[in-house]
N, C-alpha and C. Protein backbone atom coordinates (compact mmCIF):
# COMPACT_ATOMS: atom_id res chain seq x y z
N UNK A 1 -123.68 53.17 7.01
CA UNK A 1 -123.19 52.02 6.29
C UNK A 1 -122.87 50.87 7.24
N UNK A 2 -122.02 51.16 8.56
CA UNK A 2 -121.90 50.04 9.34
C UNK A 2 -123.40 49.69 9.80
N UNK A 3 -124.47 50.20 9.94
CA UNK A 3 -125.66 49.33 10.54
C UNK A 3 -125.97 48.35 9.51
N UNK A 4 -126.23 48.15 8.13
CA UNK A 4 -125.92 47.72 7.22
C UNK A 4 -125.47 46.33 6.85
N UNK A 5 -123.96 46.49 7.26
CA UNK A 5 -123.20 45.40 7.53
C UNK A 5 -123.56 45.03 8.72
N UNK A 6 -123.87 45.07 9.65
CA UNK A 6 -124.07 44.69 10.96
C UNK A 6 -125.36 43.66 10.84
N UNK A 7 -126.47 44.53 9.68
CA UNK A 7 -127.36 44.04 9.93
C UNK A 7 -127.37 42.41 8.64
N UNK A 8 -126.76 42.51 7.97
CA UNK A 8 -126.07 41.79 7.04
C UNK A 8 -125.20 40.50 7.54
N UNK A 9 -124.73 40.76 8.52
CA UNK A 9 -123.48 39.63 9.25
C UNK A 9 -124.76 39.41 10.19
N UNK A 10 -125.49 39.70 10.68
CA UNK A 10 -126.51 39.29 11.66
C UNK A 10 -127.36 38.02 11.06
N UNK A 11 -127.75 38.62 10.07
CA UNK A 11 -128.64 37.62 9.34
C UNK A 11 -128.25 36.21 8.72
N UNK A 12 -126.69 36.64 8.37
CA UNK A 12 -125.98 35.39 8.39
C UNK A 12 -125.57 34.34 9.20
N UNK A 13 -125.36 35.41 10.51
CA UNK A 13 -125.17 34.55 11.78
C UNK A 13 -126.49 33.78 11.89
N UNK A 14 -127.81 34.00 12.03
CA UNK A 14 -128.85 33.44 12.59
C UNK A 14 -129.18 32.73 11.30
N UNK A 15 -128.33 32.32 9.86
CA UNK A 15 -128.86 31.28 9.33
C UNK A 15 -127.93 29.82 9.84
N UNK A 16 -126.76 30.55 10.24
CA UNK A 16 -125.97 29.33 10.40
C UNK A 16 -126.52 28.95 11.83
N UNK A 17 -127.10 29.56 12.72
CA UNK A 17 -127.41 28.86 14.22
C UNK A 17 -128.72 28.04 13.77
N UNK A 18 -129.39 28.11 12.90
CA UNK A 18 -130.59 27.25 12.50
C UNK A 18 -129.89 26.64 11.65
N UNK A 19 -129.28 26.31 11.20
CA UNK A 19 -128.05 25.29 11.01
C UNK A 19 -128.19 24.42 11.62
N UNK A 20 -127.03 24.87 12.90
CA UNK A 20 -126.48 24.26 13.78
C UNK A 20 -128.13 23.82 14.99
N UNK A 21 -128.67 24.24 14.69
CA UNK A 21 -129.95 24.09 15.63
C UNK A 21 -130.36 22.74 14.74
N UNK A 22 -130.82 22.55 13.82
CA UNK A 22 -130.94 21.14 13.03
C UNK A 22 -130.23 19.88 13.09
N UNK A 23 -128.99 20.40 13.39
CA UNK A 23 -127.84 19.37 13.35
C UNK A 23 -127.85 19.05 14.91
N UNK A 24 -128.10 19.37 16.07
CA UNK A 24 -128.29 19.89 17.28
C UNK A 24 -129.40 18.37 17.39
N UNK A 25 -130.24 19.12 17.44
CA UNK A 25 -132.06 17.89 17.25
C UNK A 25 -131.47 16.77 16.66
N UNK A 26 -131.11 16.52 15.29
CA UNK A 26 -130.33 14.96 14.94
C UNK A 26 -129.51 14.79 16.29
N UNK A 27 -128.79 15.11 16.72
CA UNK A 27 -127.72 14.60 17.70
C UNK A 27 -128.02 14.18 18.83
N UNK A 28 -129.05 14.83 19.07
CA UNK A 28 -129.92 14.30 20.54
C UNK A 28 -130.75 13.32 19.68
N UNK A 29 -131.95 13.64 19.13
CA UNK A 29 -132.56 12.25 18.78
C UNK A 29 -131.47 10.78 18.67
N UNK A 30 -130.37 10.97 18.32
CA UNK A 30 -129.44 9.99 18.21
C UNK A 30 -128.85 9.82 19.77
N UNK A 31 -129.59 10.18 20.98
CA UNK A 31 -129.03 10.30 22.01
C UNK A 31 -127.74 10.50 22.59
N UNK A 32 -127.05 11.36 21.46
CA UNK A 32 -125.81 12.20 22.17
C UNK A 32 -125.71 13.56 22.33
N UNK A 33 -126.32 13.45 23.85
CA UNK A 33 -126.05 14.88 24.32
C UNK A 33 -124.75 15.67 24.53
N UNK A 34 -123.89 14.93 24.54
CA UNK A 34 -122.74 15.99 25.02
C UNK A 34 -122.11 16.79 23.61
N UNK A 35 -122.33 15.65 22.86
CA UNK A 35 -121.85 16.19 21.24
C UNK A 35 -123.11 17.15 20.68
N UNK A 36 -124.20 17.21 20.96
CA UNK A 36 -124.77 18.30 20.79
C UNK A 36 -124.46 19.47 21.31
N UNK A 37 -124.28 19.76 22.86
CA UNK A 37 -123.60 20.69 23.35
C UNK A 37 -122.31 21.13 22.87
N UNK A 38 -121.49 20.09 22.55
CA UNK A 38 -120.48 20.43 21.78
C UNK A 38 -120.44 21.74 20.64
N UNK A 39 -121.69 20.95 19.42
CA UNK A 39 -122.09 21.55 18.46
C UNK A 39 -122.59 23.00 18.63
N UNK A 40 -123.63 23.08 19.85
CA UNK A 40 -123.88 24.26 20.24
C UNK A 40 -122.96 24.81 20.55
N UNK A 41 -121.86 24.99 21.05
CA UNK A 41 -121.03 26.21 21.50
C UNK A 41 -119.99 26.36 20.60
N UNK A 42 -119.63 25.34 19.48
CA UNK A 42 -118.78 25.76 18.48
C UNK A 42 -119.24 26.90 17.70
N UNK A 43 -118.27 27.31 17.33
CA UNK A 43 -118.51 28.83 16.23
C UNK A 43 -119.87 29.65 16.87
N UNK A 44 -119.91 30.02 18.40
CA UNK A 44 -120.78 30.98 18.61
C UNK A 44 -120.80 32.30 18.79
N UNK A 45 -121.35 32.83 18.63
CA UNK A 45 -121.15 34.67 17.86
C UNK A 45 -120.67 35.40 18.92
N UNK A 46 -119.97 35.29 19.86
CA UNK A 46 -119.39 35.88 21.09
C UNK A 46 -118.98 38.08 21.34
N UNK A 47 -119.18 37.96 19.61
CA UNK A 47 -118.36 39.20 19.80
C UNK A 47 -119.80 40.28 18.53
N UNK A 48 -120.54 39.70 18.71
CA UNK A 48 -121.77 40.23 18.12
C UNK A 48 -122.63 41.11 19.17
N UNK A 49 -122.94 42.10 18.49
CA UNK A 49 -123.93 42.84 19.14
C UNK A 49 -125.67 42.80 19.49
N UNK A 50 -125.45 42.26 17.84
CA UNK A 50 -127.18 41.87 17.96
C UNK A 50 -127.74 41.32 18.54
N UNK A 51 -128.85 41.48 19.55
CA UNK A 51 -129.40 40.73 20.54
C UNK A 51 -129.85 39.52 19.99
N UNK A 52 -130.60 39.29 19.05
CA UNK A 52 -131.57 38.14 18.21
C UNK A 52 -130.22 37.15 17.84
N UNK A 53 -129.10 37.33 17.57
CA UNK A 53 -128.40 36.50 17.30
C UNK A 53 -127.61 35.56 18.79
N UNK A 54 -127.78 36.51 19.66
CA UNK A 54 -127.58 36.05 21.33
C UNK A 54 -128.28 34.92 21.46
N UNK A 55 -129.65 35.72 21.54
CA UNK A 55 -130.89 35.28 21.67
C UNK A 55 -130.98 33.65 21.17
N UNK A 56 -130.88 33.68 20.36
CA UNK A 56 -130.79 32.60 18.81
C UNK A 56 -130.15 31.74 19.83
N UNK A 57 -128.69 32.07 19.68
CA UNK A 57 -127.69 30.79 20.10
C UNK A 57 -127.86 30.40 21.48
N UNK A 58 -128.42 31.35 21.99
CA UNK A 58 -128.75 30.52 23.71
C UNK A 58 -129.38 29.36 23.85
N UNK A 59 -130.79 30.16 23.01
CA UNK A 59 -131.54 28.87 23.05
C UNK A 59 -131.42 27.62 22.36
N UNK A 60 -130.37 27.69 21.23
CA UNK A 60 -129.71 26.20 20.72
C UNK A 60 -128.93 25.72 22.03
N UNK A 61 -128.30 26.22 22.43
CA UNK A 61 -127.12 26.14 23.60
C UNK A 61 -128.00 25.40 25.02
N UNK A 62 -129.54 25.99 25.26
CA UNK A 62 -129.83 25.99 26.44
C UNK A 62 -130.93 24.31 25.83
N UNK A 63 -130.97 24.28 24.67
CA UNK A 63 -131.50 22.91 24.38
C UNK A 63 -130.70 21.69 24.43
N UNK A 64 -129.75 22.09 24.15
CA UNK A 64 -128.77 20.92 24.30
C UNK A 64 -128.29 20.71 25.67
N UNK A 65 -127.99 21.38 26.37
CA UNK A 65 -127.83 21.60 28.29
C UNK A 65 -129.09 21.18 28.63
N UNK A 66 -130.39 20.87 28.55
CA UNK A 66 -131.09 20.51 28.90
C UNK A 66 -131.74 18.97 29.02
N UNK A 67 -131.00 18.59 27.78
CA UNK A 67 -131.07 17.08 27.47
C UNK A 67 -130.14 16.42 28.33
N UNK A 68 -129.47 16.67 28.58
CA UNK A 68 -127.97 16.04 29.52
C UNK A 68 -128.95 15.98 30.62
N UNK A 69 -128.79 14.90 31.58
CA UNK A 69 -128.82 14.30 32.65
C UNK A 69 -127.94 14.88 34.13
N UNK A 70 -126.72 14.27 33.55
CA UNK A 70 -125.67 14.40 34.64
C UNK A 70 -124.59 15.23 34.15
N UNK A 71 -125.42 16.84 34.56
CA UNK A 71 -124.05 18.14 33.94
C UNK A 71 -123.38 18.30 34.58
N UNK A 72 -122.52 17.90 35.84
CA UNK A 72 -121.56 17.56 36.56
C UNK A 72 -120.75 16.72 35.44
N UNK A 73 -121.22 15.64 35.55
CA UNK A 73 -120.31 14.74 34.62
C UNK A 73 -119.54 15.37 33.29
N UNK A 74 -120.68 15.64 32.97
CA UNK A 74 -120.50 16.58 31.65
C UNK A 74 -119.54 17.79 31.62
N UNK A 75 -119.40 18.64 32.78
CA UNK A 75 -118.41 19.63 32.62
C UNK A 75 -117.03 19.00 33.01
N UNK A 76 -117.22 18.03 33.58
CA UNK A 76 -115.43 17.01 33.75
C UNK A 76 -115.14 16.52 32.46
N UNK A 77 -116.11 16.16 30.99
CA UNK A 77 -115.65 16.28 30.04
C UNK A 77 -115.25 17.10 29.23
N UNK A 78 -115.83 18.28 29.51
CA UNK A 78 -116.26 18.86 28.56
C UNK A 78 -114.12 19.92 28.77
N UNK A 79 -114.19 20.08 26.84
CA UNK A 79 -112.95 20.40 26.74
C UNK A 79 -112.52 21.40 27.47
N UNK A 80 -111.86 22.56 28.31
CA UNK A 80 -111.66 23.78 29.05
C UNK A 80 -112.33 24.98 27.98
N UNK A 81 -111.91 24.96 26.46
CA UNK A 81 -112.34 25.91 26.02
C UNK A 81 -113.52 26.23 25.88
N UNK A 82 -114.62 25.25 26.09
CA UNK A 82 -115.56 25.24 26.14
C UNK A 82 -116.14 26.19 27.37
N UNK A 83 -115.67 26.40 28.70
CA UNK A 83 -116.02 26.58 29.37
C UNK A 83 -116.21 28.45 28.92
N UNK A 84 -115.60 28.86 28.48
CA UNK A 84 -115.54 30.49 28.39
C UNK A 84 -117.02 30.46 27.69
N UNK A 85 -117.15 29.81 26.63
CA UNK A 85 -118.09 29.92 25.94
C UNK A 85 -119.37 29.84 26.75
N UNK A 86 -119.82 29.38 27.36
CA UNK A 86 -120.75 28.92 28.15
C UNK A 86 -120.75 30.35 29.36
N UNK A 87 -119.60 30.28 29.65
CA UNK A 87 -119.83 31.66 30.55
C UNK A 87 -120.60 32.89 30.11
N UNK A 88 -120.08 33.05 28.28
CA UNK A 88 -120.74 34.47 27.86
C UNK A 88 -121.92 33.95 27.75
């Protein structure tokens, strides 16, 4: 029964990161990268098992880190809590 649910909360997770992956692309086309990164690391699945949902949010995460220029700059903004997130 728990694989189930697992596999159930998984699938939910990876609709909301294609979500947030949409909303992500607007934010850069609007040339704000840092608020995309922002977006990417809010509400990310930290305590999930499923690889595909990892998977998923990295690569929203590693699109938005990629658009930024000057990620020095960027981590002197960027809020502290942010930083854990980025670590996992």
């Amino acid at each position: 029964m728990a694989d189930f649910v697992e596999a159930d909360n998984a699938e939910a997770i990876i609709i909301r990161i294609e979500h947030k992956s949409r909303k992500i692309e607007s934010l850069l086309k609007q040339y704000k990268p840092v608020e995309a990164l922002k977006t990417a690391l809010e509400g990310s699945p930290p305590k999930t098992k499923d690889e595909r949902c990892k998977s998923a949010n990295w690569i929203v995460v590693h699109r938005a880190i990629m658009a930024i220029k000057d990620v020095d700059s960027l981590f002197s903004s960027l809020d502290p809590e942010y930083y854990d997130v980025l670590m996992k």
